[in-house]
Protein backbone atom coordinates (compact mmCIF):
# COMPACT_ATOMS: atom_id res chain seq x y z
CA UNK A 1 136.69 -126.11 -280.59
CA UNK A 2 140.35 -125.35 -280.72
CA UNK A 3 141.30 -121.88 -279.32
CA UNK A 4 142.23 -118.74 -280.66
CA UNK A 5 145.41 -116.89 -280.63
CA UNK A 6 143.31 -113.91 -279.36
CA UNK A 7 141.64 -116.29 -276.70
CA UNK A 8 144.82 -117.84 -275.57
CA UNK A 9 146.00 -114.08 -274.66
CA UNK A 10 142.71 -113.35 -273.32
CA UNK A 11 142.81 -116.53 -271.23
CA UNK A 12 146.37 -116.76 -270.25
CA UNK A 13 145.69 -116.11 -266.34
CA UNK A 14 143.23 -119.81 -266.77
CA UNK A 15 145.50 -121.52 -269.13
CA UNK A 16 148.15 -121.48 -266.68
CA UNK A 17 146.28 -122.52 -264.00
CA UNK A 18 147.56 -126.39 -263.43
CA UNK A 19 143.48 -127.28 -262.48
CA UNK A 20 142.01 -125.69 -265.93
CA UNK A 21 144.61 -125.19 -268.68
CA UNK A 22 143.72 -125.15 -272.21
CA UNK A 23 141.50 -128.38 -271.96
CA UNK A 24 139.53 -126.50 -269.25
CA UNK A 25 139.10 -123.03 -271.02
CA UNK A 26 137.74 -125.34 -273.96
CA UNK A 27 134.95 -126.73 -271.99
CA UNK A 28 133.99 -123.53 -271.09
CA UNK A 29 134.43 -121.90 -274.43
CA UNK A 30 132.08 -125.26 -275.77
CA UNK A 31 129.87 -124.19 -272.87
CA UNK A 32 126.28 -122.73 -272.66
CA UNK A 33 124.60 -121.39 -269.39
CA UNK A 34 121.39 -120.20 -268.63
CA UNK A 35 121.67 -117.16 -266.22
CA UNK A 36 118.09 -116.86 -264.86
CA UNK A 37 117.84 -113.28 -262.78
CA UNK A 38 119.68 -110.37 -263.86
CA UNK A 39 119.85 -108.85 -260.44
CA UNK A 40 122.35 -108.61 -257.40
CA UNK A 41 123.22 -112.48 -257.95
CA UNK A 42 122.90 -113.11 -261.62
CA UNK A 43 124.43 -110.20 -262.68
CA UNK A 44 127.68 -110.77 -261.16
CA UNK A 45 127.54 -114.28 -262.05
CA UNK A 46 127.15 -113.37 -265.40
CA UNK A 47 129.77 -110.63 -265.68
CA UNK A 48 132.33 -113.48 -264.21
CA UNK A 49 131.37 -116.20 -267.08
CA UNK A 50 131.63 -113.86 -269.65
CA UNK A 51 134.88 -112.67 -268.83
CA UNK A 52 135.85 -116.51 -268.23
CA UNK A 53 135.07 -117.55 -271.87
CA UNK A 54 131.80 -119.14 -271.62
CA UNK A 55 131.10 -119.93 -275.22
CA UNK A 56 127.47 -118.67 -274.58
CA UNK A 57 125.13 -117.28 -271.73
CA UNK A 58 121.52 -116.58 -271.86
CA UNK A 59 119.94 -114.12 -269.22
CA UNK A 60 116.71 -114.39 -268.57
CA UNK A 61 114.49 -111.90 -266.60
CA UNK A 62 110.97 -110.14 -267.15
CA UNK A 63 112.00 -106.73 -264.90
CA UNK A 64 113.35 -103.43 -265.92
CA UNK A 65 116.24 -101.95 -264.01
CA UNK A 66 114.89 -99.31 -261.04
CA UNK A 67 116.63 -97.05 -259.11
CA UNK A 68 116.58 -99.11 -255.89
CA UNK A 69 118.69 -101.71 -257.58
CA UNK A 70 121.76 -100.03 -258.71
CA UNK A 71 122.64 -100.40 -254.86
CA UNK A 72 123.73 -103.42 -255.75
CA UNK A 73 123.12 -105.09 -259.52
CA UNK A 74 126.17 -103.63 -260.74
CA UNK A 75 125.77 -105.11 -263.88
CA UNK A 76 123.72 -102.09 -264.91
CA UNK A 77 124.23 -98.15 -265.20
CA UNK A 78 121.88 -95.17 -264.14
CA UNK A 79 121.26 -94.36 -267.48
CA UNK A 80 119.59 -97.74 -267.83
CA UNK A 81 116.46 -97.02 -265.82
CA UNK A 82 113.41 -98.29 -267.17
CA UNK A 83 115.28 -100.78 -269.82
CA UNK A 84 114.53 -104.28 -269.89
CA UNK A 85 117.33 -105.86 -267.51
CA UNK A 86 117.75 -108.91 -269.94
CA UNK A 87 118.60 -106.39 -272.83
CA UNK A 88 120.67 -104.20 -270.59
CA UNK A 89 122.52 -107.00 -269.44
CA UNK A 90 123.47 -108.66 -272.58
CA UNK A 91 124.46 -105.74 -273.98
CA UNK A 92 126.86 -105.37 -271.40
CA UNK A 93 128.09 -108.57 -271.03
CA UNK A 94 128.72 -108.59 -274.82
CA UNK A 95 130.92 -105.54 -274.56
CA UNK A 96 133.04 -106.90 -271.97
CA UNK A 97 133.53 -110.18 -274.17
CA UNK A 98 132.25 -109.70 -277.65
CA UNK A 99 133.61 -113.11 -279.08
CA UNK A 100 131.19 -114.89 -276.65
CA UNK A 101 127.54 -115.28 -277.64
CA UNK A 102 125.14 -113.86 -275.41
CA UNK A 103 121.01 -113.88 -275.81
CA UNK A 104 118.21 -112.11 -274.05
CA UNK A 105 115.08 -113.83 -273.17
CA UNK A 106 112.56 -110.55 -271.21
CA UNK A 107 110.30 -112.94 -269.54
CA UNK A 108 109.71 -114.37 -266.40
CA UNK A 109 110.96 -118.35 -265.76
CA UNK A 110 107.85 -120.50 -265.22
CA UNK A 111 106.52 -124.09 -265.63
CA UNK A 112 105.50 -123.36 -268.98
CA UNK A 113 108.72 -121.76 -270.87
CA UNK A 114 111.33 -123.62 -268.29
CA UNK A 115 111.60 -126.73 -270.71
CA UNK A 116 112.59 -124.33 -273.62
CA UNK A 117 114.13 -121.79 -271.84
CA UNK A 118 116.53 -125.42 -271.03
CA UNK A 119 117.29 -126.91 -274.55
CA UNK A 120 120.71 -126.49 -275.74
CA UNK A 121 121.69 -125.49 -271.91
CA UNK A 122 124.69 -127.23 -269.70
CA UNK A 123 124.28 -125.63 -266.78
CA UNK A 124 121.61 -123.21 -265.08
CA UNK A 125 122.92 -120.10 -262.34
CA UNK A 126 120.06 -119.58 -260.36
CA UNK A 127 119.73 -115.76 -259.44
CA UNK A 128 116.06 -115.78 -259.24
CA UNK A 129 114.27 -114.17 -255.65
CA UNK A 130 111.07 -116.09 -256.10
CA UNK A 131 110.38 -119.48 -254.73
CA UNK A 132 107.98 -120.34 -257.33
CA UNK A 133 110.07 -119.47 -260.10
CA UNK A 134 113.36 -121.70 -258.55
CA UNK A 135 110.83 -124.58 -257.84
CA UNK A 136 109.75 -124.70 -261.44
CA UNK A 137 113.29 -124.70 -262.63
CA UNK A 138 114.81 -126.94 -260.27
CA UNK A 139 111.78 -129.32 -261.41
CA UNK A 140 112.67 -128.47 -264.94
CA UNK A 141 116.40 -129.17 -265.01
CA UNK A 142 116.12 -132.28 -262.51
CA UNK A 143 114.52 -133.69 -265.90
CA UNK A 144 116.57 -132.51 -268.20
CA UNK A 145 119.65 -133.80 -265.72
CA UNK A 146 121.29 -130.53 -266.47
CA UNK A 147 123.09 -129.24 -263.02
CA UNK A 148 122.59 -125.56 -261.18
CA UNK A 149 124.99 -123.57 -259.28
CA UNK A 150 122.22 -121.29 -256.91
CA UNK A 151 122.53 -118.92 -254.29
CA UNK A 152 120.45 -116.33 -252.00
CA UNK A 153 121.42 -113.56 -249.91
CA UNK A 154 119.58 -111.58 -247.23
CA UNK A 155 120.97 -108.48 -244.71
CA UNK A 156 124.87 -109.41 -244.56
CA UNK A 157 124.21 -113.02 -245.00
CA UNK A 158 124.39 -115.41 -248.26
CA UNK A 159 123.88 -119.19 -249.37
CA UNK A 160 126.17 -120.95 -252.15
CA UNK A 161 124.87 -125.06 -253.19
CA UNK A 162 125.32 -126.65 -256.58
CA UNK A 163 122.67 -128.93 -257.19
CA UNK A 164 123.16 -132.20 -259.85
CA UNK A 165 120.25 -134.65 -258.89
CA UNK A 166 119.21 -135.96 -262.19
CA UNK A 167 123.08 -137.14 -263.04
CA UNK A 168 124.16 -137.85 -259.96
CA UNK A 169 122.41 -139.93 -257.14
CA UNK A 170 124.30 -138.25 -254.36
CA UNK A 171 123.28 -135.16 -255.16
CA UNK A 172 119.76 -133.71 -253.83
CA UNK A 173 117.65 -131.17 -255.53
CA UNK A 174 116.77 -127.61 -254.43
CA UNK A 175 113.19 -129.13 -253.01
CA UNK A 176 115.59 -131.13 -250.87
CA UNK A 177 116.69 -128.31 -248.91
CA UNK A 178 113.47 -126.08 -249.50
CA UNK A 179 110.27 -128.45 -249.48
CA UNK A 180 107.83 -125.58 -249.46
CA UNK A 181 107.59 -121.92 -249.39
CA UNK A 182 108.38 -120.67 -245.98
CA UNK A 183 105.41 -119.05 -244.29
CA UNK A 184 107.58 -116.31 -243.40
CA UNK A 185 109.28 -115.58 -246.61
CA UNK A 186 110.57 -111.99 -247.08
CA UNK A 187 111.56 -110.26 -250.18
CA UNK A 188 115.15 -107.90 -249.56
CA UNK A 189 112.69 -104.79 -250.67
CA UNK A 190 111.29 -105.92 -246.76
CA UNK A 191 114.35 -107.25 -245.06
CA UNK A 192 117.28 -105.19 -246.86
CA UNK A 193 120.44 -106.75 -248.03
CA UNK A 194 124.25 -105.20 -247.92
CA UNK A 195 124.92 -104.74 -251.69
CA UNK A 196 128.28 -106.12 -251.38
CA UNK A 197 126.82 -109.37 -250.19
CA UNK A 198 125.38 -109.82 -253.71
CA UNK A 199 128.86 -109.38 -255.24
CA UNK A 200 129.87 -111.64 -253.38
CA UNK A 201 127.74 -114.34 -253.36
CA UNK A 202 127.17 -114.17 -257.03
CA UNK A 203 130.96 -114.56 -257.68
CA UNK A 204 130.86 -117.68 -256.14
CA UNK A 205 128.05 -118.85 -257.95
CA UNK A 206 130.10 -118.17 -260.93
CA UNK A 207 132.83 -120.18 -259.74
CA UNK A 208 131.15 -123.03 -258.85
CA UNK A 209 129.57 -122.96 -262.09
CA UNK A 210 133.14 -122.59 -263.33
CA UNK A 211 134.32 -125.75 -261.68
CA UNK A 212 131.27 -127.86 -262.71
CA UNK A 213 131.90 -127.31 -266.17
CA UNK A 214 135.63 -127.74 -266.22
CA UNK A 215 135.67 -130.37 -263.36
CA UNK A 216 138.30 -127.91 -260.97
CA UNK A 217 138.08 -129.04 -258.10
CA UNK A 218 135.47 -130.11 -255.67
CA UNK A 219 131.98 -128.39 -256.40
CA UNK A 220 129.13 -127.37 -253.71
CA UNK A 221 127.55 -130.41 -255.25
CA UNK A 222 125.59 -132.11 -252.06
CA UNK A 223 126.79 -129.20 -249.84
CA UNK A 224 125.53 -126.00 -248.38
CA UNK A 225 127.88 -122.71 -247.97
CA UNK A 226 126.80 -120.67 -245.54
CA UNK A 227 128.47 -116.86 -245.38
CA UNK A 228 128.05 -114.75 -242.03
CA UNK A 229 129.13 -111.14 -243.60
CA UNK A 230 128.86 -109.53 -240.06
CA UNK A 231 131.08 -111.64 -238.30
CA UNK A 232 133.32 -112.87 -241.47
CA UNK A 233 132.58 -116.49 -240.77
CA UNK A 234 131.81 -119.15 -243.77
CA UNK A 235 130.67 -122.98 -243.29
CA UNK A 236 129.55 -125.45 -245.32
CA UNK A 237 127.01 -128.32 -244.04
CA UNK A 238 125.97 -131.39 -245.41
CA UNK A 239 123.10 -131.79 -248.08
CA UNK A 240 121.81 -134.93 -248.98
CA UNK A 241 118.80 -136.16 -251.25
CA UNK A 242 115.37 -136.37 -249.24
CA UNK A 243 113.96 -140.13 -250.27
CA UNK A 244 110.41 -138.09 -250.36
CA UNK A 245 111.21 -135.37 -252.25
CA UNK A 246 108.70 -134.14 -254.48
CA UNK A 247 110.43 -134.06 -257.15
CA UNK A 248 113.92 -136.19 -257.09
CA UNK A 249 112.84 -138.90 -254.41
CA UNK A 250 111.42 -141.73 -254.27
CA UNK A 251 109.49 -142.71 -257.85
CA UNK A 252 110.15 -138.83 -259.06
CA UNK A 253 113.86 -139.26 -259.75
């Protein structure tokens, strides 16, 4: 869909850029995403694609908006307390863009809504803080071959991947890195989290999903960022598909 003389002025900083241009801000304007966890990584991440032109975005979440998280889900206000996040949040993100088309879905992502909380979707940001609920989508889009930008943060530290299994063989699936649930899995209500590490770490998801759909660059596709807040220190290590994956290896993929 051709652009707008109000979108080209909107867009000018990405329509100069030599690696998007107009042919890239079209993608994304053609673009829908599935934003699933309004908190301290979706809610950046969603803020970001809206203001990039992301034709639509969905955010999904079952929560309301408590005190404790204004520390750092910035996408809400105080005022907010005790509204649905996935309302809050759309109406927000529709104020900041209001030519892009943004839905609320207040319920939780499991294995029986993750199939229709998919259709019509081109890529998934995975803010979510349960392993359960990221297993069941990463199953979910694996099948539906639609690719997910994900990340998870803890204290001062934070994880960027991109994972594409279902289009592309090289690519491995969340259950690649993560086989099960960690004995020792903490929430950040246990372990605490810097709030600025959320920012930051749900930019980047954005931008990754930013590059996937345009095709900028090289993605996190097959590769794990790892971000060392205390010590400023990034990295990125190898990620490759697990031949007995549960759900991408072997007879699953």
């Amino acid at each position: 869909m051709p652009l707008t003389s109000a979108e080209v002025e909107r867009y000018a900083r990405h329509i100069v850029l030599r690696e998007l241009g107009g042919p890239g801000q079209s993608r994304l304007k053609d673009a829908s995403v599935l934003v699933v966890g309004a908190g301290g990584l979706g809610g950046p991440a969603s803020l970001y694609l809206v203001a990039a032109g992301v034709g639509r975005i969905v955010l999904m979440d079952a929560d309301t908006v408590s005190l404790s998280n204004l520390q750092r889900q910035i996408l809400f206000a105080t005022d907010e307390i005790g509204r649905s996040k996935a309302e809050a949040g759309a109406a927000r993100l529709s104020a900041i863009n209001p030519e892009i088309v943004v839905e609320a879905r207040a319920e939780m992502l499991d294995e029986a809504n993750a199939a229709d909380a998919l259709a019509g979707i081109d890529l998934v940001v995975d803010g979510l803080d349960s392993y359960e609920a990221r297993f069941a989508l990463n199953a979910a889009r694996h099948a539906a071959k639609i690719p997910m930008a994900s990340g998870a943060i803890e204290r001062f530290s934070g994880q960027v991947a991109v994972f594409d299994s279902g289009r592309d063989p090289d690519s491995p699936c969340y259950r690649c890195l993560v086989r099960d649930i960690p004995p020792d899995a903490a929430t950040c209500a246990q372990v605490g989290v810097v709030g600025a590490m959320a920012g930051l770490v749900g930019s980047w998801i954005a931008l990754e999903a930013i590059k996937t759909i345009t095709g900028a660059g090289e993605t996190l596709s097959g590769r794990l960022l790892m971000i060392d807040g205390l010590s400023g220190e990034a990295h990125t290590a190898r990620l490759r598909p697990d031949p007995e994956c549960p759900v991408c290896g072997g007879g699953h993929g």
